[in-house]
Protein backbone atom coordinates (compact mmCIF):
# COMPACT_ATOMS: atom_id res chain seq x y z
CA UNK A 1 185.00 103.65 48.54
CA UNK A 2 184.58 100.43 47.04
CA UNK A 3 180.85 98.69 45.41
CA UNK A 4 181.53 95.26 46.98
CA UNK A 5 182.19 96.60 50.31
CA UNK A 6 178.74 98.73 49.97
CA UNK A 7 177.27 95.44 48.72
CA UNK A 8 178.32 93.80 51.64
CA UNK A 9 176.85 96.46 54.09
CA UNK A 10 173.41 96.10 52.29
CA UNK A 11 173.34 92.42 52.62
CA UNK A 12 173.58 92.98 56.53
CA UNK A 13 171.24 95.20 56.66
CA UNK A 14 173.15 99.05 56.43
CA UNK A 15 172.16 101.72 55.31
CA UNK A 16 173.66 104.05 52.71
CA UNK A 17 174.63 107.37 52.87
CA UNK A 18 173.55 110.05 50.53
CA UNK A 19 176.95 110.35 49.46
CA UNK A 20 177.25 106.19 48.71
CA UNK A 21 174.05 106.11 47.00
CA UNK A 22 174.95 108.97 44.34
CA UNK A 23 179.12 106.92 44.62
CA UNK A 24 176.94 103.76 43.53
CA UNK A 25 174.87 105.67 40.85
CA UNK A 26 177.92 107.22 39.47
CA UNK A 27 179.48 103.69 38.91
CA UNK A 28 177.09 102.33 36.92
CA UNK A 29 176.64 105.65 34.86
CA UNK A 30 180.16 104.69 34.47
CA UNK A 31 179.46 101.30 32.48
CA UNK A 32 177.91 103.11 29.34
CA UNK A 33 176.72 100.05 27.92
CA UNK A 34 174.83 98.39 30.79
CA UNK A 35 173.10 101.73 32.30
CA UNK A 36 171.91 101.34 28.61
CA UNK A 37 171.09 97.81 28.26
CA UNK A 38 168.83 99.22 31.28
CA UNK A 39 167.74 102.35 30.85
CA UNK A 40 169.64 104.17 33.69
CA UNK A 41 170.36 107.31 32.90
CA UNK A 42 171.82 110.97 34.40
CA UNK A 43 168.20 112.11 35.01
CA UNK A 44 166.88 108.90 36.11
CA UNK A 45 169.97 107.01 37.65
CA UNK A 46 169.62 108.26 41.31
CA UNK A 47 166.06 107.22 41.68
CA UNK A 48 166.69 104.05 40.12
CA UNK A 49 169.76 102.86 42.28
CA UNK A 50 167.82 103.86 45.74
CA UNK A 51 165.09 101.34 43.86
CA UNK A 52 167.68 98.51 43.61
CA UNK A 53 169.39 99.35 47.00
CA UNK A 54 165.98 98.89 48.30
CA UNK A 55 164.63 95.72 46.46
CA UNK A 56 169.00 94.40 46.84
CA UNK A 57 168.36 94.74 50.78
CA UNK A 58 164.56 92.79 50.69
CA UNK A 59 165.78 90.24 48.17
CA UNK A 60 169.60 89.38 49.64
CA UNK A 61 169.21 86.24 52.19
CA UNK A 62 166.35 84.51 49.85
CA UNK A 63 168.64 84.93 46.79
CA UNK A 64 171.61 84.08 48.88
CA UNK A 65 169.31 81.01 49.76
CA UNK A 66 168.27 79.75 46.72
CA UNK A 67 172.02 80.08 45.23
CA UNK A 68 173.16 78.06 48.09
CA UNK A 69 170.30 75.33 47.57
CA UNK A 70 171.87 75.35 43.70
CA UNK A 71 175.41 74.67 44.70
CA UNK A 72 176.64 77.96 44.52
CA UNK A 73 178.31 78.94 47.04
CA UNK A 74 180.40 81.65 46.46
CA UNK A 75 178.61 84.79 48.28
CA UNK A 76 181.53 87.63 46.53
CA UNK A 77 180.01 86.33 43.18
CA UNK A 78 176.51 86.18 44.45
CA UNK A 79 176.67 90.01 45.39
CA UNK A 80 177.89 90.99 42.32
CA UNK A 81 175.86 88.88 40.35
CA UNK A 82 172.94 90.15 41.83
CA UNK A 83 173.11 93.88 42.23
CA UNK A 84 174.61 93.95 38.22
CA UNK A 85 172.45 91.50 36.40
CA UNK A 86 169.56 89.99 38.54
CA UNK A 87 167.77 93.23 40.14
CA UNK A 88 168.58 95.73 37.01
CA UNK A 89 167.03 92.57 34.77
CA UNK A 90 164.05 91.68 36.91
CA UNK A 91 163.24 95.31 37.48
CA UNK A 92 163.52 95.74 33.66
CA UNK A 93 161.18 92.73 32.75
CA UNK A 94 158.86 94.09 35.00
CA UNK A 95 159.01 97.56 33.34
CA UNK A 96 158.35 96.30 30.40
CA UNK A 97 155.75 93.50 31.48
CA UNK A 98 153.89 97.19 32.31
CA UNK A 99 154.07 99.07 29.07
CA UNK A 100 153.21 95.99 27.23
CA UNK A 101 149.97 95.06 29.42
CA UNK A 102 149.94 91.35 28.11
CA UNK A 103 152.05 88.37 29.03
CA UNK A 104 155.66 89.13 28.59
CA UNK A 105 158.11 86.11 27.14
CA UNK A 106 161.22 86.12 27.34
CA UNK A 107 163.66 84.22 25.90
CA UNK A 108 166.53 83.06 28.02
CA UNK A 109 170.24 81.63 25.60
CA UNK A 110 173.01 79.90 26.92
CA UNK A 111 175.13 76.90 26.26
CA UNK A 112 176.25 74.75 28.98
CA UNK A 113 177.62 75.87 32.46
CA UNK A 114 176.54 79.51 31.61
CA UNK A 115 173.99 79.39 34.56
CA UNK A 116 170.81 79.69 32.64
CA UNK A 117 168.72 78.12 35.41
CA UNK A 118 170.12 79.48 38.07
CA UNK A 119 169.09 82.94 36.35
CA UNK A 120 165.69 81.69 35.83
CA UNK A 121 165.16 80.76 39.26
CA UNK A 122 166.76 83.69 40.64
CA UNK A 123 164.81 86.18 38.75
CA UNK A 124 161.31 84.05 39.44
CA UNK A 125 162.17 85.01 42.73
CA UNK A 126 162.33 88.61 42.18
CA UNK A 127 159.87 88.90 39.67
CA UNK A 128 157.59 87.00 42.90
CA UNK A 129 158.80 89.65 45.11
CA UNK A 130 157.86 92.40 42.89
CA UNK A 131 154.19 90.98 42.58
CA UNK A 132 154.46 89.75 39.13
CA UNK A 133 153.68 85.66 38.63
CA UNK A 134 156.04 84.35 36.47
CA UNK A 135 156.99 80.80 35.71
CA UNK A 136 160.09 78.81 34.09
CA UNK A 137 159.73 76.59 30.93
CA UNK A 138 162.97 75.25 29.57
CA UNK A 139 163.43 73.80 25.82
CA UNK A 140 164.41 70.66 27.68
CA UNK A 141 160.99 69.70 28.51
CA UNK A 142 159.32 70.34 24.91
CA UNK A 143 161.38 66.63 23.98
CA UNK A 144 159.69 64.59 21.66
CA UNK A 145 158.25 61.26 23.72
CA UNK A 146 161.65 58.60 24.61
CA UNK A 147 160.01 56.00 21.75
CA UNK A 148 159.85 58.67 19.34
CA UNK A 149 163.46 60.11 19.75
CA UNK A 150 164.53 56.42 20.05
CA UNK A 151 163.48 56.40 16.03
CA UNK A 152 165.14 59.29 15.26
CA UNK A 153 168.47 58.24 16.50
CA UNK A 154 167.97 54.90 14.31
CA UNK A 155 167.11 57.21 11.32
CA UNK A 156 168.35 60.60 11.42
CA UNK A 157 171.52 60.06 13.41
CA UNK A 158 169.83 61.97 16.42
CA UNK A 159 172.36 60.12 18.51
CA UNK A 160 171.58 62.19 21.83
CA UNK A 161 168.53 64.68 22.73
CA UNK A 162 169.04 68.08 22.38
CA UNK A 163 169.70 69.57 18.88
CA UNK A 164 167.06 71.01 16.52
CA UNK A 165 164.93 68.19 15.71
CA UNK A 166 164.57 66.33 19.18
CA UNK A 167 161.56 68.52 20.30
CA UNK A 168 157.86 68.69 19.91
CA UNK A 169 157.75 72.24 18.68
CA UNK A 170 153.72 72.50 18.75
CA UNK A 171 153.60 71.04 22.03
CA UNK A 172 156.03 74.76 22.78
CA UNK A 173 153.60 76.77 20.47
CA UNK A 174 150.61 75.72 22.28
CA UNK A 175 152.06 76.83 25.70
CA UNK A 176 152.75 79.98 24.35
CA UNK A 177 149.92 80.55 22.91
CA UNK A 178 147.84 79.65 26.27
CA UNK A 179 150.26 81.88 27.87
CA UNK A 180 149.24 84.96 25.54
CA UNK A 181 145.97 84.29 25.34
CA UNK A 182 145.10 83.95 29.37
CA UNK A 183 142.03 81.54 29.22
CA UNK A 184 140.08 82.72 32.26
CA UNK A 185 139.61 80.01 35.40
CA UNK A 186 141.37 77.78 32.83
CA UNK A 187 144.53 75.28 34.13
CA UNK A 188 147.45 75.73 31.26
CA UNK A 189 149.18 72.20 31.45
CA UNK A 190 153.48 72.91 31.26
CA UNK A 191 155.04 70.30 29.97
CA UNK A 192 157.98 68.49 32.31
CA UNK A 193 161.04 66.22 30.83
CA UNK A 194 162.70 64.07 33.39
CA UNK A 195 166.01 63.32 32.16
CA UNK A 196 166.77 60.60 34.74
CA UNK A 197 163.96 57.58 33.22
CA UNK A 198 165.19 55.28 30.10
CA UNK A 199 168.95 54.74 31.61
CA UNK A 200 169.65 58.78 31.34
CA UNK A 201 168.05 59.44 27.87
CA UNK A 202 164.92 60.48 29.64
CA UNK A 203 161.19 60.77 28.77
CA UNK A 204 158.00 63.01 29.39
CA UNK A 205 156.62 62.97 32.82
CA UNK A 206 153.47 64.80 34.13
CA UNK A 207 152.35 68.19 32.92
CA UNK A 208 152.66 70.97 35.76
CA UNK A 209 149.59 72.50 36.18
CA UNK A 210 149.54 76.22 35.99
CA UNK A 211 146.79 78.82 37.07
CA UNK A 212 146.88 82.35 35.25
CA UNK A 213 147.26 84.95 35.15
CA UNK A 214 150.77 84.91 34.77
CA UNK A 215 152.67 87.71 34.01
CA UNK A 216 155.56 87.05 32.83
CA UNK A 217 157.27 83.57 31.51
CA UNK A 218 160.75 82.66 30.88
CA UNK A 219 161.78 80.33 28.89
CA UNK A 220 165.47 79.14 28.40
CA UNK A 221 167.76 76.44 26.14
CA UNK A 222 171.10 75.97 24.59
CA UNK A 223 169.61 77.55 21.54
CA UNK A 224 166.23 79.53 22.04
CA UNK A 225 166.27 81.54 19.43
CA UNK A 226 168.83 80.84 17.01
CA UNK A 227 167.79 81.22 13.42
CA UNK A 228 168.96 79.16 10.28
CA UNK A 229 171.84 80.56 8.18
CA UNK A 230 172.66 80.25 4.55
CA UNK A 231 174.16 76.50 4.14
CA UNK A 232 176.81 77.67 1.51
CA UNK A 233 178.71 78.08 4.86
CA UNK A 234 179.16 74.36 5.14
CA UNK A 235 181.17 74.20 2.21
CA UNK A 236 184.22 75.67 4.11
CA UNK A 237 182.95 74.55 8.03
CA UNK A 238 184.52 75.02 10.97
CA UNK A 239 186.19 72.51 13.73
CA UNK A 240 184.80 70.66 15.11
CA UNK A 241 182.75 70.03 11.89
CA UNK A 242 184.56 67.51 10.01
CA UNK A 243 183.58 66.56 6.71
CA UNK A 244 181.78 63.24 7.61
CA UNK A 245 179.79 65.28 9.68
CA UNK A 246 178.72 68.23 7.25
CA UNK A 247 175.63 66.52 6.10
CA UNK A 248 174.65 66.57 10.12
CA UNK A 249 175.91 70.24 10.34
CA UNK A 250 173.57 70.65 7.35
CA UNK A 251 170.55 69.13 8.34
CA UNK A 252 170.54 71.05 12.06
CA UNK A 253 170.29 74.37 10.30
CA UNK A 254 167.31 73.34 7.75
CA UNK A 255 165.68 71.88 11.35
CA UNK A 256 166.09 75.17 12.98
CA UNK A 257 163.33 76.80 10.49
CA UNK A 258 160.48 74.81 12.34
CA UNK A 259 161.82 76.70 15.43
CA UNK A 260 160.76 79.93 13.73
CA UNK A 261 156.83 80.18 14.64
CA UNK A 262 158.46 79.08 18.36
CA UNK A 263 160.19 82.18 18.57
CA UNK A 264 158.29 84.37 17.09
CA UNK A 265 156.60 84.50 20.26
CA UNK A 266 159.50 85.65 22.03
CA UNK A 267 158.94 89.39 23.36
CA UNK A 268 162.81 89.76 24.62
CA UNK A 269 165.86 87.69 24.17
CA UNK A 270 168.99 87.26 26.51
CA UNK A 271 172.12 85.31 25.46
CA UNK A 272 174.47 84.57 28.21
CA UNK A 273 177.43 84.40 26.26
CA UNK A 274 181.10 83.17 27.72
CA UNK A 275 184.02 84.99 26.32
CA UNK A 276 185.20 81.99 24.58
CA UNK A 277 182.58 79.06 23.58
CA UNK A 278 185.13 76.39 24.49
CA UNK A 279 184.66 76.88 28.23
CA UNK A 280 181.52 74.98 28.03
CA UNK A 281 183.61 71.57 27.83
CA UNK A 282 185.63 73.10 31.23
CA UNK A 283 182.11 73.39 32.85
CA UNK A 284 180.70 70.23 31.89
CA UNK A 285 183.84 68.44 33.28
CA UNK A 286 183.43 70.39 36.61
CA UNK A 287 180.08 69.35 37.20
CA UNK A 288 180.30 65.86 35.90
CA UNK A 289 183.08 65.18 38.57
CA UNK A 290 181.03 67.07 41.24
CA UNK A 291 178.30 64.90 40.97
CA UNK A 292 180.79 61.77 40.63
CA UNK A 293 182.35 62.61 43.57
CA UNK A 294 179.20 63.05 45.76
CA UNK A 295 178.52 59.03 44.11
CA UNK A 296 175.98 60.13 41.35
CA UNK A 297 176.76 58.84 38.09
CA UNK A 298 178.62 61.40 35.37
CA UNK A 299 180.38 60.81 32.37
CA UNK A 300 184.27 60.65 32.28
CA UNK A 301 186.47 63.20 30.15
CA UNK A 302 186.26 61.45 26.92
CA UNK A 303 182.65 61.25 27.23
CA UNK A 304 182.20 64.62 27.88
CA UNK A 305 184.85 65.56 24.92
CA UNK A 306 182.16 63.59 22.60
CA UNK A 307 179.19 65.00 23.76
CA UNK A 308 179.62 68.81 24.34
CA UNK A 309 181.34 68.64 20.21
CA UNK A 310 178.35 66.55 19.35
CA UNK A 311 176.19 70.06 19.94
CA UNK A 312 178.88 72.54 18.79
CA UNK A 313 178.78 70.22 15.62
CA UNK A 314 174.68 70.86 15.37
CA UNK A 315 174.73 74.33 16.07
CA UNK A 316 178.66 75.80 15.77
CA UNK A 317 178.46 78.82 18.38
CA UNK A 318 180.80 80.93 16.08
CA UNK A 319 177.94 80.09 13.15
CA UNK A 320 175.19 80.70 15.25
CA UNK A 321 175.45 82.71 18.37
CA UNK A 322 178.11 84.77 17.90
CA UNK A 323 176.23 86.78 14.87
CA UNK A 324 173.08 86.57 17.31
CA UNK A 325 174.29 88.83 19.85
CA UNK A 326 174.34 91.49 17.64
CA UNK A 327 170.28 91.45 17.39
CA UNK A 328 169.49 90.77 20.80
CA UNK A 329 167.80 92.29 23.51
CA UNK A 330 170.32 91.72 26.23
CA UNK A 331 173.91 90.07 25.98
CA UNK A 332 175.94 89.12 28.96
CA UNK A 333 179.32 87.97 28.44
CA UNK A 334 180.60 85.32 31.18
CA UNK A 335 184.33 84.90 32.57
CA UNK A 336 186.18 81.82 32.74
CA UNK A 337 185.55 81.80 36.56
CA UNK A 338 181.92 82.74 36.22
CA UNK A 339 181.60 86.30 36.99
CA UNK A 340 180.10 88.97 34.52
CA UNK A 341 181.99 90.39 31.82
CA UNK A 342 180.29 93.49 29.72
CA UNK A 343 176.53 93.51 29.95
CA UNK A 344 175.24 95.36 26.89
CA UNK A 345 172.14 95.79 23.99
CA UNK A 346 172.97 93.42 21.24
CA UNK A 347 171.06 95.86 18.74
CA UNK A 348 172.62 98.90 19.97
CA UNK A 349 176.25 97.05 18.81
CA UNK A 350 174.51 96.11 15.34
C-alpha cells in the first residue's frame, strides 16, 4: 500500500477503506515532526485524516486548477503538496483563526522560487472553502512610490527594489491595523505594486478594495519577519559580502529595525526554506528563460547572477534565516526539484 497511489484514488473520486484510512493515519503519525507541527496525534489522528481525506476529495480539481493556471503542472507534486502541506496548514490556520476569535495574520517567508504565492493562493482557496475570508498581501506591494525609490537609489545605493528600506512600512502598519481592528461597513483599501510600469522598476497602482470581515490574512515576502542581528558579524562577513559591500550589508540590518512594529503584528510565521539557499539563483534562471522563451522579456544569466547576490548581500540567508527557523511557527524545507523536505515547529527545534 502506497500514499500516492491512495492520493490518486481520492483525486478521482474513491473511496477509502477503513483499513487505508487508519494505513494513511499511521504514516503521518510516522513523521514525528509534522503530526506535530500540526497537532495530529494517536488520540486525535484518525479523526483528523478522515477530515483531510474529506476536504483533499472537495478541494482536488480547483487546486489542481489553480496550480495549472500558475504554471505548475506537475499533478505527482501537486498531490503531495497538497495532502502534506496545504490541507494540514489551512485546516490549522483555521483552528487557530477559532481559538483566537480575532483576525488571524500570518506571516508567509521565502526567498525566490520557493513558491510563496502559489501557497498563498492555494491556501486562500481552502481557507474560502472552509468558510473563512481570507485575503493575500505581499511585501511587494508596501514599495515606497517609483519617484521616491528613484532617490534612494541616487543616495543610499538602493540600486533595485526589494531590500529593507524600499518599502512604506506605515502604509503595512495601517493595513494591519484595519485588519485587527474590523471597522464595521467600512472598505479597508490594500495596497497593489505593479512591477511592470517605469521600464520594470515598477510603481503603485490602485488600492484593492476590501470588505470585512475577514478572517484571516496572509501576508508573504523574501523577508517577512526577519529581525536585525548584532553588526559585529560584519567584521568577518560571509560571500557574497565582499568588503566594498559591508557598509551595504551594514546598513540593511540597522533598516530591518523599522520592520519591527510590522511584525509585531504577525500572529504565526512560516519560512519555506530550500535545503540549500543557493538554489534560488537555479530558480530564477528557470523562470527567467520560461518567460523568454514564451517572448516576454527576462534577464540573461549574468543578470540574474547580479541580482539574486544583490539580496543575499542585504539580507545573507545563513545570517538571517537560517537562525530564524529555529523560532518559527512552521518551517518547510524545499528540495532541489521542488517537493517537500521535513515539515516541522521551528520552536520545538530551539
Amino acid at each position: 500500500m502506497e500514499v500516492f497511489h491512495l492520493l490518486k484514488g481520492l483525486s478521482q473520486g474513491k473511496l477509502l477503506t477503513s483499513e487505508e484510512l487508519h494505513f494513511l493515519t499511521s504514516t503521518e503519525l510516522a513523521h514525528s515532526q509534522r503530526a506535530k507541527a500540526f497537532h495530529l496525534t494517536p488520540e486525535n489522528g484518525l479523526d483528523k485524516i478522515k477530515q483531510r481525506v474529506q476536504l483533499f476529495q472537495e478541494i482536488y480539481q480547483p487546486v489542481s486548477q489553480l496550480c495549472h493556471q500558475l504554471g505548475i503542472k506537475n499533478d505527482p507534486l501537486i498531490l503531495s503538496t497538497l495532502w502534506e502541506l496545504w490541507l494540514p496548514l489551512g485546516i490549522e490556520l483555521g483552528d487557530a483563526k477559532q481559538k483566537k476569535g480575532s483576525p488571524y495574520i500570518v506571516g508567509i517567508l521565502g526567498g525566490q522560487g520557493t513558491g510563496k504565492t502559489t501557497l498563498t493562493k492555494v491556501i486562500q482557496l481552502i481557507l474560502h472553502h472552509l468558510n473563512y475570508n481570507s485575503f493575500g498581501l505581499s511585501i511587494d506591494d508596501i514599495y515606497k512610490p517609483y519617484q521616491e525609490r528613484k532617490f534612494l537609489k541616487e543616495t543610499e545605493g538602493l540600486i533595485w527594489r526589494g531590500p529593507p528600506g524600499t518599502h512604506d512600512i506605515e502604509s503595512g502598519i495601517q493595513v494591519l491595523d484595519q485588519v485587527l481592528q474590523q471597522p464595521e461597513s467600512e472598505t479597508i483599501l490594500i495596497p497593489r505594486f505593479d512591477k511592470s510600469l517605469w521600464n520594470g522598476e515598477g510603481d503603485r497602482i490602485e488600492p484593492e478594495p476590501i470588505t470585512p470581515p475577514i478572517d484571516i490574512m496572509l501576508f508573504e515576502g523574501w523577508f517577512v519577519g526577519v529581525r536585525p542581528i548584532d553588526d559585529e558579524v560584519f567584521q568577518s562577513p560571509l560571500s557574497p559580502i565582499a568588503v566594498k559591500n559591508r557598509e551595504f550589508a551594514r546598513k540593511s540590518n540597522q533598516r530591518l529595525k523599522e520592520y519591527l512594529p510590522l511584525w509585531e503584528r504577525l500572529n504565526y510565521l512560516m519560512i519555506l526554506y530550500p535545503v540549500n539557499y543557493r538554489l534560488s539563483k537555479q530558480w530564477r534562471k528557470e523562470a527567467e528563460h520560461k518567460m523568454i522563451a514564451q517572448g516576454k522579456m527576462g534577464m540573461n544569466d549574468q543578470e540574474i547572477e547580479r541580482f539574486v547576490e544583490y539580496f543575499w548581500t542585504a539580507l545573507h540567508p545563513e545570517l538571517f534565516i537560517t537562525p530564524l527557523t529555529q523560532k518559527s511557527d512552521l518551517v518547510v524545507e524545499i528540495n532541489s526539484d521542488r517537493t517537500l523536505g521535513k515539515i516541522y515547529c521551528g520552536r520545538d527545534k530551539s
